[in-house]
C-alpha atoms as a PDB file:
ATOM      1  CA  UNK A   1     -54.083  -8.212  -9.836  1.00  0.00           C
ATOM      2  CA  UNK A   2     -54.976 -12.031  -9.794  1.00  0.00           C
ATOM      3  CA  UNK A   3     -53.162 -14.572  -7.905  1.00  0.00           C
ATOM      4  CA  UNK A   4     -51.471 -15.586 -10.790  1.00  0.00           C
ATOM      5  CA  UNK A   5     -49.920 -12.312 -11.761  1.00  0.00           C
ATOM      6  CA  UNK A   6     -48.835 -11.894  -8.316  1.00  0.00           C
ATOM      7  CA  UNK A   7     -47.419 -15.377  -7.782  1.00  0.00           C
ATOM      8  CA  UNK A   8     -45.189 -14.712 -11.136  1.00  0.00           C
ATOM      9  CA  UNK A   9     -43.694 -11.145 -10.326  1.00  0.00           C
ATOM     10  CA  UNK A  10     -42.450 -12.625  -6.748  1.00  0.00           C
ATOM     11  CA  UNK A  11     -41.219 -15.620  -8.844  1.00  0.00           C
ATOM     12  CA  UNK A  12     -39.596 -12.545 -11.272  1.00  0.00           C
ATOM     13  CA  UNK A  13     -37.880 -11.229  -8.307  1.00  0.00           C
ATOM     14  CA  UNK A  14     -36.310 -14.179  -6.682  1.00  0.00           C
ATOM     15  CA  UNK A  15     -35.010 -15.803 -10.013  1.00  0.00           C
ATOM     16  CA  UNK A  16     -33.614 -12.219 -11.281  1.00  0.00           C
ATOM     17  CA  UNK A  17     -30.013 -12.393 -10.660  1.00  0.00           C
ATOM     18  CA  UNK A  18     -28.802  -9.618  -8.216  1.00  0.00           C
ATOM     19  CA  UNK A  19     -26.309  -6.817  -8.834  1.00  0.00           C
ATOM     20  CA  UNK A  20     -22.984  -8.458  -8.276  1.00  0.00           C
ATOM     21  CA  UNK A  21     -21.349  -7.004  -4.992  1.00  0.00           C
ATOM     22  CA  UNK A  22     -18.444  -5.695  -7.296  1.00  0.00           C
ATOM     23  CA  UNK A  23     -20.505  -3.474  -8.945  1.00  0.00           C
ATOM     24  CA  UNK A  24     -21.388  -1.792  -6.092  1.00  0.00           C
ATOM     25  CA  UNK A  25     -18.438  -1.523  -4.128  1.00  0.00           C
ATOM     26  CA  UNK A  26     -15.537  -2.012  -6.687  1.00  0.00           C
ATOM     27  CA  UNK A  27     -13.085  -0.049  -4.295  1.00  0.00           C
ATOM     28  CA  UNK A  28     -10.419  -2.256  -2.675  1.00  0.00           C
ATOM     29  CA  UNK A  29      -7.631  -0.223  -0.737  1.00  0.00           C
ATOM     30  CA  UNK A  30      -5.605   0.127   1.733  1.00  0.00           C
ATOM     31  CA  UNK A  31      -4.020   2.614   4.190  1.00  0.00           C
ATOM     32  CA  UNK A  32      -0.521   3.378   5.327  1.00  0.00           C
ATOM     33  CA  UNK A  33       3.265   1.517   4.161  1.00  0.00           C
ATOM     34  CA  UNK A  34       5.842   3.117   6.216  1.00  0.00           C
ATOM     35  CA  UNK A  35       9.914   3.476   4.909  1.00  0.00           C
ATOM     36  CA  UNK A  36      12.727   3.614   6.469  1.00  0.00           C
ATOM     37  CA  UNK A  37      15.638   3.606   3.873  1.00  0.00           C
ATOM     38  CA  UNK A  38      19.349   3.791   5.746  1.00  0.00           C
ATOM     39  CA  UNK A  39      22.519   3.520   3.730  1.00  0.00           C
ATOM     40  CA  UNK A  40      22.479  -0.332   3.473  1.00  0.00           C
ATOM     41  CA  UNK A  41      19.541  -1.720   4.752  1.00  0.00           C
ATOM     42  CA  UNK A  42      15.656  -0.765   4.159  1.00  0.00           C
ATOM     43  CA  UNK A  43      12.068  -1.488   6.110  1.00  0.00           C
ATOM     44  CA  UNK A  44       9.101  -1.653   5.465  1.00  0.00           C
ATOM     45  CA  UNK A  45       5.661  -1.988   7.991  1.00  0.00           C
ATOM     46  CA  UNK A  46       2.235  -1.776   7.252  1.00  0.00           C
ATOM     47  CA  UNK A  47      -0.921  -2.888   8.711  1.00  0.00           C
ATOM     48  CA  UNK A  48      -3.024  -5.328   6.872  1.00  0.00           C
ATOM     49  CA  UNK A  49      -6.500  -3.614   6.444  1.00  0.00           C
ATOM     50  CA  UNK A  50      -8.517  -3.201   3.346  1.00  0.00           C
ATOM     51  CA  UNK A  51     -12.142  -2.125   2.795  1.00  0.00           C
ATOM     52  CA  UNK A  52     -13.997  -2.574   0.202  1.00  0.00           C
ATOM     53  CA  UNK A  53     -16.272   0.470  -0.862  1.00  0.00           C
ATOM     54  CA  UNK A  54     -18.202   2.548  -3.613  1.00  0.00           C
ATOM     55  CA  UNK A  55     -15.474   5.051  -3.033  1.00  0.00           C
ATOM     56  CA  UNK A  56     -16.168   7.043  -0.244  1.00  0.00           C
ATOM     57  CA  UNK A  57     -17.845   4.617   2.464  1.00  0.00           C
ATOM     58  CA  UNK A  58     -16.665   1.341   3.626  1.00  0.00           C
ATOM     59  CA  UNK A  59     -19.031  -1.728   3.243  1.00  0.00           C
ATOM     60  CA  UNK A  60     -16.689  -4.264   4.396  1.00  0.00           C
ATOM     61  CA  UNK A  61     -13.291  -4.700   6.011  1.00  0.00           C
ATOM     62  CA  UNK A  62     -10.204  -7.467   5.892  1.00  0.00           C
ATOM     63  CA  UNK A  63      -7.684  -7.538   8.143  1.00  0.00           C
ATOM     64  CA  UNK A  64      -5.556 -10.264   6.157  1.00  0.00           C
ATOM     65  CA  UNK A  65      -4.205  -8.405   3.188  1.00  0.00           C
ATOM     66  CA  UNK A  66      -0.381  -8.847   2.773  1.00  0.00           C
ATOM     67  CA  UNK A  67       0.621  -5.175   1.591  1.00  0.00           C
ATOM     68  CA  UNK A  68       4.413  -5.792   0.839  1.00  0.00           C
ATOM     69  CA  UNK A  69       6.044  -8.273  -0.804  1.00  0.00           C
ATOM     70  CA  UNK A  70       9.912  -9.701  -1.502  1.00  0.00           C
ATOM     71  CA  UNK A  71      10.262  -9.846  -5.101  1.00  0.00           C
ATOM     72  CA  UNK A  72      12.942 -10.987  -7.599  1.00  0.00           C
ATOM     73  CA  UNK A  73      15.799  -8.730  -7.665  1.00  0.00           C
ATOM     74  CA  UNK A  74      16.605  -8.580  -4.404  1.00  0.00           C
ATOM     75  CA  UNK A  75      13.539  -6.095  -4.122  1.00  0.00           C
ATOM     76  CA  UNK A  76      10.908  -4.978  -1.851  1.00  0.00           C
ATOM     77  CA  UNK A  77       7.644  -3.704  -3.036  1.00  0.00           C
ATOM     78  CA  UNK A  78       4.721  -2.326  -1.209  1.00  0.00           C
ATOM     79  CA  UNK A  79       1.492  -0.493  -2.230  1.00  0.00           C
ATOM     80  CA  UNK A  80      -1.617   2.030  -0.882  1.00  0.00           C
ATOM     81  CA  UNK A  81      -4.461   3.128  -2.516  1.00  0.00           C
ATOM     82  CA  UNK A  82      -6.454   1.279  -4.180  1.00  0.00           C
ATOM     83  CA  UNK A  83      -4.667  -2.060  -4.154  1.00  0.00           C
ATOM     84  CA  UNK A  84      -7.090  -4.799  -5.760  1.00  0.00           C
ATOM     85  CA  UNK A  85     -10.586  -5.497  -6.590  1.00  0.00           C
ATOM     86  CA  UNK A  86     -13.036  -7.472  -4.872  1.00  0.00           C
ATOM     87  CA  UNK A  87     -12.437 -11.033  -6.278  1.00  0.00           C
ATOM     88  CA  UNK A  88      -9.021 -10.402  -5.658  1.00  0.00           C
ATOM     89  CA  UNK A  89      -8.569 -11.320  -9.428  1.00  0.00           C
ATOM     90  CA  UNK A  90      -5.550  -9.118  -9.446  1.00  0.00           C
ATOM     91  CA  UNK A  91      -3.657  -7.309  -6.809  1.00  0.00           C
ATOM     92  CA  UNK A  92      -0.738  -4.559  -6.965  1.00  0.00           C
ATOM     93  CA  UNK A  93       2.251  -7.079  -6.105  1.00  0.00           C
ATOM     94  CA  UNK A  94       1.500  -9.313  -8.632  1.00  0.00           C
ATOM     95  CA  UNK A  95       1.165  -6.712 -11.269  1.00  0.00           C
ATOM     96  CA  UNK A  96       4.601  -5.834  -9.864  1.00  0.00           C
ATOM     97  CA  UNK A  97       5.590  -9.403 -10.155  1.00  0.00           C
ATOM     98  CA  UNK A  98       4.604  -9.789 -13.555  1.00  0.00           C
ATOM     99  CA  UNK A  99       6.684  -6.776 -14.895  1.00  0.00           C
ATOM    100  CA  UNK A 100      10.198  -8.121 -13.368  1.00  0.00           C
ATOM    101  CA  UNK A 101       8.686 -11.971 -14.736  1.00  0.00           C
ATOM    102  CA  UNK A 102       8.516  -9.938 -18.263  1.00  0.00           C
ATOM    103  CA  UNK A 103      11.633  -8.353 -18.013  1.00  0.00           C
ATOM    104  CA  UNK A 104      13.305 -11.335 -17.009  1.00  0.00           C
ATOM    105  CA  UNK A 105      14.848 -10.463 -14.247  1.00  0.00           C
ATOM    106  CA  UNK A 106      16.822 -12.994 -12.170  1.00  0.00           C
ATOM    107  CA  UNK A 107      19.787 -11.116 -11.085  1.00  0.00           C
ATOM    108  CA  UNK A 108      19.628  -8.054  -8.620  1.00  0.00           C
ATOM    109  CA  UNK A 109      18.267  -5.071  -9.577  1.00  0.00           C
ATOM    110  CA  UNK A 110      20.340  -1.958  -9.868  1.00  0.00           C
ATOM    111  CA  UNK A 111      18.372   1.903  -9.900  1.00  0.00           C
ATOM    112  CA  UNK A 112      17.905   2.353 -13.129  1.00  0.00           C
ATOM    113  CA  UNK A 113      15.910  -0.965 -13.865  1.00  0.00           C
ATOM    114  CA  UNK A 114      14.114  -0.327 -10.661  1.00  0.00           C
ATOM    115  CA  UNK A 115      12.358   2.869 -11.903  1.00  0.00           C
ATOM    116  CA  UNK A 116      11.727   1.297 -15.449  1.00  0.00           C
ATOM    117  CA  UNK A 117       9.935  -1.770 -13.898  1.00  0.00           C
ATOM    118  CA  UNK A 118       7.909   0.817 -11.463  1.00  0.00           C
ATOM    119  CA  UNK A 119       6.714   3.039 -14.769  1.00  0.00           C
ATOM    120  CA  UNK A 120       6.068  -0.432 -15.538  1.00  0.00           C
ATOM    121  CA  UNK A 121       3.926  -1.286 -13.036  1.00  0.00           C
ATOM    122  CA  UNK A 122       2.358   1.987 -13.051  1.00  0.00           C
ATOM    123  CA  UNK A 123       0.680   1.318 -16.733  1.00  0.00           C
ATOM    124  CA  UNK A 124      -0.315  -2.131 -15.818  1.00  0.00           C
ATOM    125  CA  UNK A 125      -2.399  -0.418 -12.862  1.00  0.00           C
ATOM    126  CA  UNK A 126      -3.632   2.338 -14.679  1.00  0.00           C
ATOM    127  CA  UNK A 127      -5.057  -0.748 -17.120  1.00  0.00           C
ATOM    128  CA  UNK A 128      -6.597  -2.399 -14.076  1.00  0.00           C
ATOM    129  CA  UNK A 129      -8.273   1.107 -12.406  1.00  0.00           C
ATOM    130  CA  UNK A 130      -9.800   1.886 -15.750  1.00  0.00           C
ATOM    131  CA  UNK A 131     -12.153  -0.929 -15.237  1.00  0.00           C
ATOM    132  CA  UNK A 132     -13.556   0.584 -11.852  1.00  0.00           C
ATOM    133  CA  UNK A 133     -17.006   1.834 -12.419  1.00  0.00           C
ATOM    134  CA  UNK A 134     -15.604   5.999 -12.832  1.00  0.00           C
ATOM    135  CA  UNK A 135     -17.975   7.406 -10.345  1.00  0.00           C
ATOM    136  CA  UNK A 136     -16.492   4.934  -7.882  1.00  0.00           C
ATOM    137  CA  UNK A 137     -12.608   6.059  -9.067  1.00  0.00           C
ATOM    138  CA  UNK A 138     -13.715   9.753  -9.132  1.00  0.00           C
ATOM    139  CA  UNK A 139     -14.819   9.407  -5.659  1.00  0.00           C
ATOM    140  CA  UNK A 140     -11.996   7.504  -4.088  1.00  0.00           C
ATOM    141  CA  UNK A 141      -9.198   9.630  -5.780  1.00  0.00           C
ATOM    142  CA  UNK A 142     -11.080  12.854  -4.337  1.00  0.00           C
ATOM    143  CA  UNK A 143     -11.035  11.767  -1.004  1.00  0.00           C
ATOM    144  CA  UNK A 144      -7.318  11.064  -1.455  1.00  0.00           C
ATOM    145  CA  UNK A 145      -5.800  13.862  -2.665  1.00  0.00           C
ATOM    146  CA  UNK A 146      -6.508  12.992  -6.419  1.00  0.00           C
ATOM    147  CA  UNK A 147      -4.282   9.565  -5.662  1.00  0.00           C
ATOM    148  CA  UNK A 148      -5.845   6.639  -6.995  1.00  0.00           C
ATOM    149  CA  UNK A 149      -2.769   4.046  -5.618  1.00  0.00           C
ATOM    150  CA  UNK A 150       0.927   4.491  -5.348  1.00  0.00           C
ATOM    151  CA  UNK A 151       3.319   1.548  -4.795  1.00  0.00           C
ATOM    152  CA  UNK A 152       7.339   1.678  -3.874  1.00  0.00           C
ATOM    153  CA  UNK A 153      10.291  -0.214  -4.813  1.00  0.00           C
ATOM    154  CA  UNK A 154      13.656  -0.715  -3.308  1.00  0.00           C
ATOM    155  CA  UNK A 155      16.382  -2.588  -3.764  1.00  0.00           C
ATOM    156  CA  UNK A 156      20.338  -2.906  -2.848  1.00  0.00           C
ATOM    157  CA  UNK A 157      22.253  -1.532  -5.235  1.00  0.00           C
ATOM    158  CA  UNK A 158      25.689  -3.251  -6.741  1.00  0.00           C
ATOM    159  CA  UNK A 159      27.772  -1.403  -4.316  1.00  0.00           C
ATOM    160  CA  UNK A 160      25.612  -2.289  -1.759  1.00  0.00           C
ATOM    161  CA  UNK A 161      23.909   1.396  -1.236  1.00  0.00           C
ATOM    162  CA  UNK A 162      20.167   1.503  -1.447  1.00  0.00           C
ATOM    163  CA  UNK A 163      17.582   2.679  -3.792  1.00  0.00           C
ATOM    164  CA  UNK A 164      14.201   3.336  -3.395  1.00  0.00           C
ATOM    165  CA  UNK A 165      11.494   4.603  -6.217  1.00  0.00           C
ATOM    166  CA  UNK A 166       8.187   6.023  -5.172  1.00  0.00           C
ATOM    167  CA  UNK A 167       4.809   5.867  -7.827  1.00  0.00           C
ATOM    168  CA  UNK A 168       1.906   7.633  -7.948  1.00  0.00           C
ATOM    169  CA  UNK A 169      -1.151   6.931 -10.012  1.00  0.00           C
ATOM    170  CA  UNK A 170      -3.270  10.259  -9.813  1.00  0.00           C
ATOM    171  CA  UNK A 171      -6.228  11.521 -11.463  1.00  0.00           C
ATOM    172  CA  UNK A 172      -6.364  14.476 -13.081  1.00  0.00           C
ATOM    173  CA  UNK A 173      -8.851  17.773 -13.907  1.00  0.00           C
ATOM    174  CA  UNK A 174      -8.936  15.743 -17.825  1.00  0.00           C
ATOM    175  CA  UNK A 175     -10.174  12.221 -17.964  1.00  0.00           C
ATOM    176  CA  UNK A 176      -7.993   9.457 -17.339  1.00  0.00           C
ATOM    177  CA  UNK A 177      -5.303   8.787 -14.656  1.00  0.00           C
ATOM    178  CA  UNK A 178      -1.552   9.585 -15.329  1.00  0.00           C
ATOM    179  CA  UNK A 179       1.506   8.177 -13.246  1.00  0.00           C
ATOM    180  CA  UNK A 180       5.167  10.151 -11.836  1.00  0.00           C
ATOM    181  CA  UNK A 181       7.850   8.449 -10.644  1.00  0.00           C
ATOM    182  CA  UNK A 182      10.335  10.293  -7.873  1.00  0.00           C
ATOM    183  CA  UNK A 183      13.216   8.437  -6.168  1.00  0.00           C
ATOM    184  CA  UNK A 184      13.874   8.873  -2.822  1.00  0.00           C
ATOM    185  CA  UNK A 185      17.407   9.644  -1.488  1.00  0.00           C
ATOM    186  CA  UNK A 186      18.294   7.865   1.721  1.00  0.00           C
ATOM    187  CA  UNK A 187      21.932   8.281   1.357  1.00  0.00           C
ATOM    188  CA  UNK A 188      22.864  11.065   4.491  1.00  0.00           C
ATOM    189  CA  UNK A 189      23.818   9.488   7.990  1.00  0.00           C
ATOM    190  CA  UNK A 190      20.404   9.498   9.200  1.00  0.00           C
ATOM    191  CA  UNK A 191      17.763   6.818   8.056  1.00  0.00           C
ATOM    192  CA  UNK A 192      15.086   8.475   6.189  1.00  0.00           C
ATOM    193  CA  UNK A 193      11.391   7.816   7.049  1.00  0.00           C
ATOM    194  CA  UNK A 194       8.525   8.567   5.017  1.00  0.00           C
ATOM    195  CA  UNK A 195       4.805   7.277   4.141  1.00  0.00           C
ATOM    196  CA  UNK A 196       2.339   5.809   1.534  1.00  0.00           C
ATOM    197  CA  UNK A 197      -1.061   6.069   1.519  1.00  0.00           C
ATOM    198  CA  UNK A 198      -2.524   8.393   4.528  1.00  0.00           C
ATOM    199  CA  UNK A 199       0.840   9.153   6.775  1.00  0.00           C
ATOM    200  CA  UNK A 200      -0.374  12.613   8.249  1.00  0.00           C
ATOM    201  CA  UNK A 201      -0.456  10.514  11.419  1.00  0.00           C
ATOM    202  CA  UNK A 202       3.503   9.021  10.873  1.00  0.00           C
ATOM    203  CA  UNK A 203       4.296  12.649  10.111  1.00  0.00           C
ATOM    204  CA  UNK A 204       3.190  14.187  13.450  1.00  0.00           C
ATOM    205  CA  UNK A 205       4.542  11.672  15.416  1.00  0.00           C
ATOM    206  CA  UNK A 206       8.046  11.521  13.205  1.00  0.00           C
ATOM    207  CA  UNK A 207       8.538  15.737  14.035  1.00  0.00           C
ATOM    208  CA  UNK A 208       5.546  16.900  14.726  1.00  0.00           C
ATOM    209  CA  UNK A 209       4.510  19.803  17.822  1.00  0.00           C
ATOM    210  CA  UNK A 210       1.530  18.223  19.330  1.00  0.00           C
ATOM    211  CA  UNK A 211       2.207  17.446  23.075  1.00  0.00           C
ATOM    212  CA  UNK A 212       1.041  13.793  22.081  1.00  0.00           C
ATOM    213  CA  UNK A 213       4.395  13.430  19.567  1.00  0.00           C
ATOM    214  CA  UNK A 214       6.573  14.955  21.344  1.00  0.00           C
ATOM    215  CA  UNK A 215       5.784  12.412  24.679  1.00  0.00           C
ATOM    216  CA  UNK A 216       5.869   9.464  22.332  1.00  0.00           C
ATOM    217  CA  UNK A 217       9.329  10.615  20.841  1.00  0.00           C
ATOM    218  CA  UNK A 218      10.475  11.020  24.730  1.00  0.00           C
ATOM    219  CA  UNK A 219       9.565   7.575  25.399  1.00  0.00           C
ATOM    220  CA  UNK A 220      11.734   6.285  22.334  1.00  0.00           C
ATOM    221  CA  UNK A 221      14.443   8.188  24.373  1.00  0.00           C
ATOM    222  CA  UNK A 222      14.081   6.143  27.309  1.00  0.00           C
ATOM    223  CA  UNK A 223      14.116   2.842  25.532  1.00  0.00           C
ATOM    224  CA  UNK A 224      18.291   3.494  24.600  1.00  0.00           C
ATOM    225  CA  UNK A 225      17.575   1.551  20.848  1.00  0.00           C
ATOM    226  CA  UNK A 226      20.135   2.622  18.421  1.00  0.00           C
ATOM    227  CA  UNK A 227      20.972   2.170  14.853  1.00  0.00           C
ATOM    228  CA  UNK A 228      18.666  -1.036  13.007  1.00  0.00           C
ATOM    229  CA  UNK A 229      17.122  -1.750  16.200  1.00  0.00           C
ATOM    230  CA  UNK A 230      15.688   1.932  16.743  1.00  0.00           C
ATOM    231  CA  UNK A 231      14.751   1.803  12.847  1.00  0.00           C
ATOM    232  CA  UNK A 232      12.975  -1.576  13.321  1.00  0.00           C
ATOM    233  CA  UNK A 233      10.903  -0.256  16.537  1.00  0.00           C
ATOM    234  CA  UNK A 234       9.773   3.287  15.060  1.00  0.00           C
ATOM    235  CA  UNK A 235       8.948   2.144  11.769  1.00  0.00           C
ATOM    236  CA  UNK A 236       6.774  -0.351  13.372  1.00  0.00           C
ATOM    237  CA  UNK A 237       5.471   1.923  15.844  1.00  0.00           C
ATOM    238  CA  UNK A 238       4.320   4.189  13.080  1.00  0.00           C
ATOM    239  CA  UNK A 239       2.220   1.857  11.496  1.00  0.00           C
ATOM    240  CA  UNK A 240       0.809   1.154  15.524  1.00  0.00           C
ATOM    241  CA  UNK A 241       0.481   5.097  15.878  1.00  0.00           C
ATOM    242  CA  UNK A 242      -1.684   5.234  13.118  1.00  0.00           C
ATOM    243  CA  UNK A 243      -4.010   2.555  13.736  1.00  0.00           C
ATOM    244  CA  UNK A 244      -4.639   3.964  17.262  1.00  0.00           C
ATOM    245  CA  UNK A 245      -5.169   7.815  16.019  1.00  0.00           C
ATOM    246  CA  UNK A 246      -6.119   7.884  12.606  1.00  0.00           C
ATOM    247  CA  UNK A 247      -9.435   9.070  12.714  1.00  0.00           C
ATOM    248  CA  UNK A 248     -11.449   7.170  10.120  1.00  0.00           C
ATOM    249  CA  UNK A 249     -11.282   3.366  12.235  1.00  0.00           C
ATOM    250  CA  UNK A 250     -11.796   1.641   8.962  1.00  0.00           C
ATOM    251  CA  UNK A 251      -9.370   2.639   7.076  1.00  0.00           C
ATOM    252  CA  UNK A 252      -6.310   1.255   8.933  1.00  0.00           C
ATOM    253  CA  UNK A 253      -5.787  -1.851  11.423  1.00  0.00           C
ATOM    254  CA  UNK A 254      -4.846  -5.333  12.031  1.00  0.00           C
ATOM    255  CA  UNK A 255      -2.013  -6.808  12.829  1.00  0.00           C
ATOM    256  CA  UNK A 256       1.394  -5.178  11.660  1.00  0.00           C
ATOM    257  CA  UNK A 257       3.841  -6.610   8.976  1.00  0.00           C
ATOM    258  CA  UNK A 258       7.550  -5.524   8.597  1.00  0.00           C
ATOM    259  CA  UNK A 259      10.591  -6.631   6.619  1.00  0.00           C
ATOM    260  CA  UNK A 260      14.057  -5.378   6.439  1.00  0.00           C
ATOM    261  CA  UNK A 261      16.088  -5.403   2.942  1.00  0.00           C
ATOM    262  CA  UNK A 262      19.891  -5.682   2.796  1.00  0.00           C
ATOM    263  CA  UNK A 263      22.749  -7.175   0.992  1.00  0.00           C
ATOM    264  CA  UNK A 264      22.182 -10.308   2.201  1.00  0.00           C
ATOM    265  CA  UNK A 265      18.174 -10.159   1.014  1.00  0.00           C
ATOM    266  CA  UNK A 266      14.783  -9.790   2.762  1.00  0.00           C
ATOM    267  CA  UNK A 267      14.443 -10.820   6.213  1.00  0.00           C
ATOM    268  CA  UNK A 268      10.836 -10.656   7.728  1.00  0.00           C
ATOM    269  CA  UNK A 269      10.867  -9.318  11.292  1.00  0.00           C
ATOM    270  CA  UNK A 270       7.059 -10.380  11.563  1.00  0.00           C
ATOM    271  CA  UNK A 271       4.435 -10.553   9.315  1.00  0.00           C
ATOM    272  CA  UNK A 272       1.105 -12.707   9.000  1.00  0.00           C
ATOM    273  CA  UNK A 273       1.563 -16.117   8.590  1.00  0.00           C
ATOM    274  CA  UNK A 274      -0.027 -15.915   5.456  1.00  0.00           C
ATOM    275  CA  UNK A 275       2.370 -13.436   4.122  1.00  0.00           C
ATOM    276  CA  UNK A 276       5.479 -14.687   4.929  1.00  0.00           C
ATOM    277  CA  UNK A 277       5.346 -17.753   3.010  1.00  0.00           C
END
């Protein structure tokens, strides 16, 4: 090949746009949300890592992402899973947002028009996931127990009891993703934990056997908290237990948000900077 020819395939190459970086890793989730829903008050924590992969391994991590958000209504709203894409062009608390924006609502939410906005949300998301590349969503959701994301909602009922609605956007044998909506029932005299995303962790150390659990749950002994103080500490320590054990390091870390819910509205007990704005 002549100079020539060679000089204008290396010109070729470095003028020929490359891939874009979404194409390749169009996977943008996160981890673990941990619950804690007592009679009149409800928490949330979660850690603040996404990664951004092809499905099954991580490219990139950021240890910014705000995972729960106060929204109008006098709600909470967190998500796992897949949670945005990699422009951030969307993300699963504003698709939350813009349901209760199109529903109007202003005044607090009761139940019922919690679990309607939540299908609600659900569709939206199943519109956004349909645009990852499929081999991508096929091998995220199969690496997840078939769940592509799931997000919750909770609120303070009129007579000041609280609700809480759990999604899950899962992808079945046929094509295509469906959603199911289950609410939680908090209402029995002890607060009731549980966890989005991957909470085998939470679970073990919540009332699990391993000698590891039960020394940590001895320790919460010793510190005599009680009541919304104890529920503050362990549902932030849950989010900490996870980072520390869970075995795949880059699906879970940075620093930990939580919030508490009641009558009175959302009160953050720390977050981010950025995410408490």
């Amino acid at each position: 090949m002549s100079t020539a020819a060679l000089f204008l395939v290396a010109l070729f190459f470095l003028l020929a746009p490359s891939p874009p970086a979404c194409a390749e890793h169009s996977v943008t989730a996160g981890t673990i949300v941990i619950v804690a829903q007592a009679g009149n008050y409800i928490i949330f924590a979660a850690d603040s890592r996404v990664g951004a992969s092809n499905g099954t391994d991580v490219a990139s991590v950021d240890d910014t992402y705000c995972k729960i958000a106060p929204l109008r209504g006098n709600t909470l709203f967190a998500a796992a899973g897949i949670v945005t894409d990699p422009d951030r062009s969307w993300a699963a608390d504003t698709e939350m947002d813009r349901v209760l924006i199109r529903n109007r609502q202003t005044s607090r939410m009761d139940s019922a028009d919690g679990a309607s906005a939540l299908s609600g949300w659900a569709e939206a998301m199943i519109r956004r996931l349909s645009r990852v590349p499929p081999a991508q969503l096929l091998a995220y959701t199969r690496s997840n127990e078939d769940v592509a994301a799931a997000g919750v909602l909770a609120g303070i009922d009129k007579d000041g009891s609280t609700w809480v609605h759990v999604s899950k956007i899962t992808a079945e044998s046929a094509p295509g993703l469906s959603h199911q909506e289950t609410t939680v029932n908090g209402h029995g005299p002890a607060t009731q934990y549980f966890g989005l995303g991957q909470s085998e962790i939470a679970v073990e150390f919540d009332h699990g056997s391993t000698s590891r659990a039960i020394a940590e749950r001895t320790h919460w002994k010793e510190l005599n908290l009680s009541g919304r103080e104890f529920d503050r500490f362990k549902a932030r320590r849950l989010v900490e237990l996870t980072i520390q054990y869970l075995p795949n390091k880059s699906d879970v870390g940075g620093p930990v948000d939580e919030i508490e819910l009641d009558a009175i509205g959302p009160h953050w007990i720390q977050a981010k900077p950025s995410c408490a704005q």
